[in-house]
N, C-alpha and C. Protein backbone atom coordinates (compact mmCIF):
# COMPACT_ATOMS: atom_id res chain seq x y z
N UNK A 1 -30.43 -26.00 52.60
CA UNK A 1 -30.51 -24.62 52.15
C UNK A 1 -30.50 -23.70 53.37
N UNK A 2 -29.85 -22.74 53.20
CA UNK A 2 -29.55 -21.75 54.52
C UNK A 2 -30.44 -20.67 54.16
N UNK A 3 -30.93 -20.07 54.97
CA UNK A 3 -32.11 -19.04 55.40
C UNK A 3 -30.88 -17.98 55.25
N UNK A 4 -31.12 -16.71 55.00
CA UNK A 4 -30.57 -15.23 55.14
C UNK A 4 -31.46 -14.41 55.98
N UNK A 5 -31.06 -13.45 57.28
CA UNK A 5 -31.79 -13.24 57.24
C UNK A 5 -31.48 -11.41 57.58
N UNK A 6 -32.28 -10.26 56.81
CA UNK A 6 -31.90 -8.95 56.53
C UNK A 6 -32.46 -8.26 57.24
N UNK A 7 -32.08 -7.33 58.15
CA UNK A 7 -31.88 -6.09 58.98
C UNK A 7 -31.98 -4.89 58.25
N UNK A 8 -32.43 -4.10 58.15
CA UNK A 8 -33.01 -3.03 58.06
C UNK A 8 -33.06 -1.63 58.98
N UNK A 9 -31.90 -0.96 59.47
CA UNK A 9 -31.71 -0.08 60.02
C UNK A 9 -32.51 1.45 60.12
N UNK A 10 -33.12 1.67 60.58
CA UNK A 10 -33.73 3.10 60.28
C UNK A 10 -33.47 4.22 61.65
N UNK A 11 -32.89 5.28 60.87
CA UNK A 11 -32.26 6.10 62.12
C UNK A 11 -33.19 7.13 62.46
N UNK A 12 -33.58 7.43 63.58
CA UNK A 12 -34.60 8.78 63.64
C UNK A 12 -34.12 10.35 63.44
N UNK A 13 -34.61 10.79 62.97
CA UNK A 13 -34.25 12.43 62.32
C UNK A 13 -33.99 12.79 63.83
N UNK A 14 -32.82 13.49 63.51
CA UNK A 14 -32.00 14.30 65.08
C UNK A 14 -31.94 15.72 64.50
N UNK A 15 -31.61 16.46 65.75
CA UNK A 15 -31.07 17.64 65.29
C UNK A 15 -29.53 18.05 64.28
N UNK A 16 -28.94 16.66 64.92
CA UNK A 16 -27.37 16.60 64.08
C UNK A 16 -27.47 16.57 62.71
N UNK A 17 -26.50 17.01 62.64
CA UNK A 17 -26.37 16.74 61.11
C UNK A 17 -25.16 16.40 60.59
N UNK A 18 -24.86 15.67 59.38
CA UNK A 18 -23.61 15.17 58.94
C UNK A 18 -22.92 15.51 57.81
N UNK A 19 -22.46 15.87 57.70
CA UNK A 19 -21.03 16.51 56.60
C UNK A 19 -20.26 15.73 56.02
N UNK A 20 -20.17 15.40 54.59
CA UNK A 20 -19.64 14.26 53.91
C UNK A 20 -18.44 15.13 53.16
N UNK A 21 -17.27 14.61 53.14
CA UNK A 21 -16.73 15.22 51.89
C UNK A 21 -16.03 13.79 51.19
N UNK A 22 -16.13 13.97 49.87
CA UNK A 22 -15.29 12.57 48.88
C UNK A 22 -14.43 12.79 48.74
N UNK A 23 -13.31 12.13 48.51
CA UNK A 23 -11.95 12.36 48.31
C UNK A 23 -11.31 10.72 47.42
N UNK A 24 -10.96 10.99 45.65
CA UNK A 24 -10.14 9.95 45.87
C UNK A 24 -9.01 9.86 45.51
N UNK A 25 -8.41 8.80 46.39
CA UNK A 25 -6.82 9.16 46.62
C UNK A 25 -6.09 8.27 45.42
N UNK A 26 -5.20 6.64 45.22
CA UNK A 26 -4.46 6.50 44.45
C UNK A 26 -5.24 5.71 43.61
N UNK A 27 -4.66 5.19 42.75
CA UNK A 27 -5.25 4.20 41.80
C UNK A 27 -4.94 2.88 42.17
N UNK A 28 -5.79 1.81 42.38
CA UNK A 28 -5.34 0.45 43.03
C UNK A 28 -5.54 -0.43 41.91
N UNK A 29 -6.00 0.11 40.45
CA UNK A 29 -6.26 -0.89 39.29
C UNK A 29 -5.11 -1.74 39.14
N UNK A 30 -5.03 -3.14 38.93
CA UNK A 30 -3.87 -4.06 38.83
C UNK A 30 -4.05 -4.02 36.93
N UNK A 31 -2.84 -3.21 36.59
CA UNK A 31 -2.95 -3.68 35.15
C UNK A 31 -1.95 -5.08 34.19
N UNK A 32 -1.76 -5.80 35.56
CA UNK A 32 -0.80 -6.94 35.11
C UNK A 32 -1.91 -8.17 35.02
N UNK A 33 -3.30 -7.92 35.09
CA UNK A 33 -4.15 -9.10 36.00
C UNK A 33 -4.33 -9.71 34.92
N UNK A 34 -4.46 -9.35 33.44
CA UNK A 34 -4.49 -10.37 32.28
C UNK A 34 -3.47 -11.00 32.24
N UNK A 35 -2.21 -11.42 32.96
CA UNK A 35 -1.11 -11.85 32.27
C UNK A 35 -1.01 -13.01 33.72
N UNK A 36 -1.70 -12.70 35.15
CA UNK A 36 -1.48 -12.91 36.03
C UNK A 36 -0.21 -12.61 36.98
N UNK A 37 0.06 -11.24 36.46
CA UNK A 37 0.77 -10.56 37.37
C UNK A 37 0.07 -9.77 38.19
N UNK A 38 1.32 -8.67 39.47
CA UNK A 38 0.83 -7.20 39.68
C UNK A 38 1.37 -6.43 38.97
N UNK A 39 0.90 -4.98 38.84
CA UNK A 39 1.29 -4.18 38.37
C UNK A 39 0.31 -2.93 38.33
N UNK A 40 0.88 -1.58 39.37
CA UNK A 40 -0.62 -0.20 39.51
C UNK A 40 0.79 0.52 38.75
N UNK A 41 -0.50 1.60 38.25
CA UNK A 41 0.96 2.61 37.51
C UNK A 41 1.32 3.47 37.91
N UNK A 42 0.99 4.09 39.21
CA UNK A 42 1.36 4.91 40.48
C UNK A 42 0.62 6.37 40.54
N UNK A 43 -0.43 6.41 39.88
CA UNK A 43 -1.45 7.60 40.24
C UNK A 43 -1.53 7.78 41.47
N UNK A 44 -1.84 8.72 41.75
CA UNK A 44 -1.51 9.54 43.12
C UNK A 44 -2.75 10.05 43.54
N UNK A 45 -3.55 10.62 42.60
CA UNK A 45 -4.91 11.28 42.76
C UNK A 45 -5.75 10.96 42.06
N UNK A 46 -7.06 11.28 41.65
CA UNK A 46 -8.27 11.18 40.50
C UNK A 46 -7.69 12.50 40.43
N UNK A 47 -8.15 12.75 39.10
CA UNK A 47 -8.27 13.95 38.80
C UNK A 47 -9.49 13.87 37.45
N UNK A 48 -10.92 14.20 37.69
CA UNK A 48 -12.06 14.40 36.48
C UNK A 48 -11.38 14.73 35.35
N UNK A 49 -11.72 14.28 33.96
CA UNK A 49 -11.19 14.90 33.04
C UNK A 49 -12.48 15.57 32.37
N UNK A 50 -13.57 15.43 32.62
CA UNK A 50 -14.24 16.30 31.99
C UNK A 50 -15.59 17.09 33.77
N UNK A 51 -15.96 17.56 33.06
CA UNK A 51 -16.93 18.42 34.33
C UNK A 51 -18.09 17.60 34.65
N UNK A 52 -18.45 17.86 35.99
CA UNK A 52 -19.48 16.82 36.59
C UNK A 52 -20.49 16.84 36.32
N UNK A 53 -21.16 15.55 36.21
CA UNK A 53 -22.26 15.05 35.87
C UNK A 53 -22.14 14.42 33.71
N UNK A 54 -20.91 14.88 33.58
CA UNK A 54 -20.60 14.05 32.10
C UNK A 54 -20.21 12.58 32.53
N UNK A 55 -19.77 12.11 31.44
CA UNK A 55 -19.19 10.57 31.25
C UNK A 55 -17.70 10.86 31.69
N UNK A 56 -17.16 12.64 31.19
CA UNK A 56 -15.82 12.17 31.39
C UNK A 56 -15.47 12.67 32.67
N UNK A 57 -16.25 12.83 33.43
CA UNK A 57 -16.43 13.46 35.21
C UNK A 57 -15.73 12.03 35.86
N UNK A 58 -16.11 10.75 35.15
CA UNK A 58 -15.67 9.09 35.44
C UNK A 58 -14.34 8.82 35.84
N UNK A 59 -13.53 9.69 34.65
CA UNK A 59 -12.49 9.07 33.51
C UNK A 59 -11.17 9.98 34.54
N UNK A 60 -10.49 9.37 35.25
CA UNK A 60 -9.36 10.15 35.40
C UNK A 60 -8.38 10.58 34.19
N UNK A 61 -8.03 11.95 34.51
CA UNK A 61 -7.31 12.92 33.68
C UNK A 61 -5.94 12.02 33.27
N UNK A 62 -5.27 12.27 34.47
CA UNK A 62 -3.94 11.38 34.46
C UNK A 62 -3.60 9.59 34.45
N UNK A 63 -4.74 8.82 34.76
CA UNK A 63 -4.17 7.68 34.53
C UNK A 63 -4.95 6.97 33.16
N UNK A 64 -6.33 7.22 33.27
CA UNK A 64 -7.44 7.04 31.94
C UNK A 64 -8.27 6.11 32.61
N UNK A 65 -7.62 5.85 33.94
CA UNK A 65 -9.10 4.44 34.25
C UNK A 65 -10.18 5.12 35.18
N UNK A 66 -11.31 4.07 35.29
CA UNK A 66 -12.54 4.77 35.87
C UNK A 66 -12.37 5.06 37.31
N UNK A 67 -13.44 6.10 37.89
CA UNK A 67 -13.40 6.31 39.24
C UNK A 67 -13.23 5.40 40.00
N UNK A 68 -13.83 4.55 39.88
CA UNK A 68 -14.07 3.12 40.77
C UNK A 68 -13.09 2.66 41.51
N UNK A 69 -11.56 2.71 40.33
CA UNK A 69 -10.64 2.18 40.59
C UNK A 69 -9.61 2.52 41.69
N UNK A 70 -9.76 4.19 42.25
CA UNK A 70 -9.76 4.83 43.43
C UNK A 70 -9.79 4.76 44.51
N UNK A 71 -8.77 4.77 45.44
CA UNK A 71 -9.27 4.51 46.80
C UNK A 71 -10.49 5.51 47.38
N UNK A 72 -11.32 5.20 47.65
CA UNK A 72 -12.54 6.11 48.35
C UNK A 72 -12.56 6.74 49.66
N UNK A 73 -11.66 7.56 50.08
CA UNK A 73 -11.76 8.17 51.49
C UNK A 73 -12.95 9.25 51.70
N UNK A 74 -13.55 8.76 52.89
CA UNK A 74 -14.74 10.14 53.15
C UNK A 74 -14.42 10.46 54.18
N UNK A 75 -14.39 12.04 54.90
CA UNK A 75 -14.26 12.45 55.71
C UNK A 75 -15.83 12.82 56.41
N UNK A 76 -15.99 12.69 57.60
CA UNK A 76 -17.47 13.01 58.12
C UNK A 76 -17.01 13.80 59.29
N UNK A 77 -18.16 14.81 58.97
CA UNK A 77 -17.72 15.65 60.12
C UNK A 77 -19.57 15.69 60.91
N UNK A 78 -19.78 15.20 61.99
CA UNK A 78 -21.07 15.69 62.82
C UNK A 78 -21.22 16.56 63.79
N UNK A 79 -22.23 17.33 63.01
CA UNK A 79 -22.71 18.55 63.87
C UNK A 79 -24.08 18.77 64.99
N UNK A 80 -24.18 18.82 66.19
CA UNK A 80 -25.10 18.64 66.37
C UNK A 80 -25.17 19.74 67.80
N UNK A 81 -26.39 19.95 67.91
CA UNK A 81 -26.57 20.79 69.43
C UNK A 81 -26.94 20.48 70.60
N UNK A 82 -26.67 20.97 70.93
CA UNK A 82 -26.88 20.78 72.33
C UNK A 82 -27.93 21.43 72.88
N UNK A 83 -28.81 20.70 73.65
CA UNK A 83 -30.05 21.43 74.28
C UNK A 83 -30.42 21.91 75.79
N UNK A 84 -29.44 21.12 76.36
CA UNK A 84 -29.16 21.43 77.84
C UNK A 84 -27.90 21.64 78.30
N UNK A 85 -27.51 22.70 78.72
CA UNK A 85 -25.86 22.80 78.70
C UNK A 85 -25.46 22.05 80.35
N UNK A 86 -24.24 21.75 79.95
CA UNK A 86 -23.52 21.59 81.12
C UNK A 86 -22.90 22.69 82.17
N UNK A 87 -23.11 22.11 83.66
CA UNK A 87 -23.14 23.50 84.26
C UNK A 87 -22.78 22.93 85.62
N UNK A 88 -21.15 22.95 85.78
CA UNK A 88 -20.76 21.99 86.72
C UNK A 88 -20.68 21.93 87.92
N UNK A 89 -21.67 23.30 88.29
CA UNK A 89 -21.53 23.77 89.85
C UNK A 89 -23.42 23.36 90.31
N UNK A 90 -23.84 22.29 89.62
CA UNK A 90 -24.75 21.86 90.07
C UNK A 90 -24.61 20.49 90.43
N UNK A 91 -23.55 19.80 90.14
CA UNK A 91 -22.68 18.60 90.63
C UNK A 91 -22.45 18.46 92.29
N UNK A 92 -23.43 17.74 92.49
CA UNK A 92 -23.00 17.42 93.72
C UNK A 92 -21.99 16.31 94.20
């Protein structure tokens, strides 16, 4: 029997801060997989069919399958300050 053994990361509160945005892009659902084919039906975007925080916030508009099925791109943007500036005529 093999041991596992789990890590636990904890980051300390900085001044930075991080900026998430979601984005999802095509549909990767294989709808040939009962037959043991491929087959995606070429969605391009999610698009919600109903407003967020419903069931149909899930449900893409244009293809009918769930979010999930989406490629998940996040963009991160970090912001953070600076507390001592650089000041290059103290470079020796």
């Amino acid at each position: 029997m093999r041991k596992r053994q789990v890590v636990v990361r904890r980051e300390e509160p900085t001044r930075s801060s991080t900026i998430k945005s979601v984005r999802y892009g095509e549909c990767q659902r294989n709808h040939a997989a009962s037959v043991g084919g491929y087959a995606i039906d070429g969605c391009r975007e999610f698009m919600a069919s109903g407003d967020e925080g419903t069931a149909a916030a899930l449900t893409c508009a244009a293809c009918g399958c769930h979010r999930n099925f989406h490629r998940k791109e996040i963009e991160t943007e970090v912001v953070s300050e600076c507390s001592s500036p650089h000041n290059s005529s103290n470079i020796a």
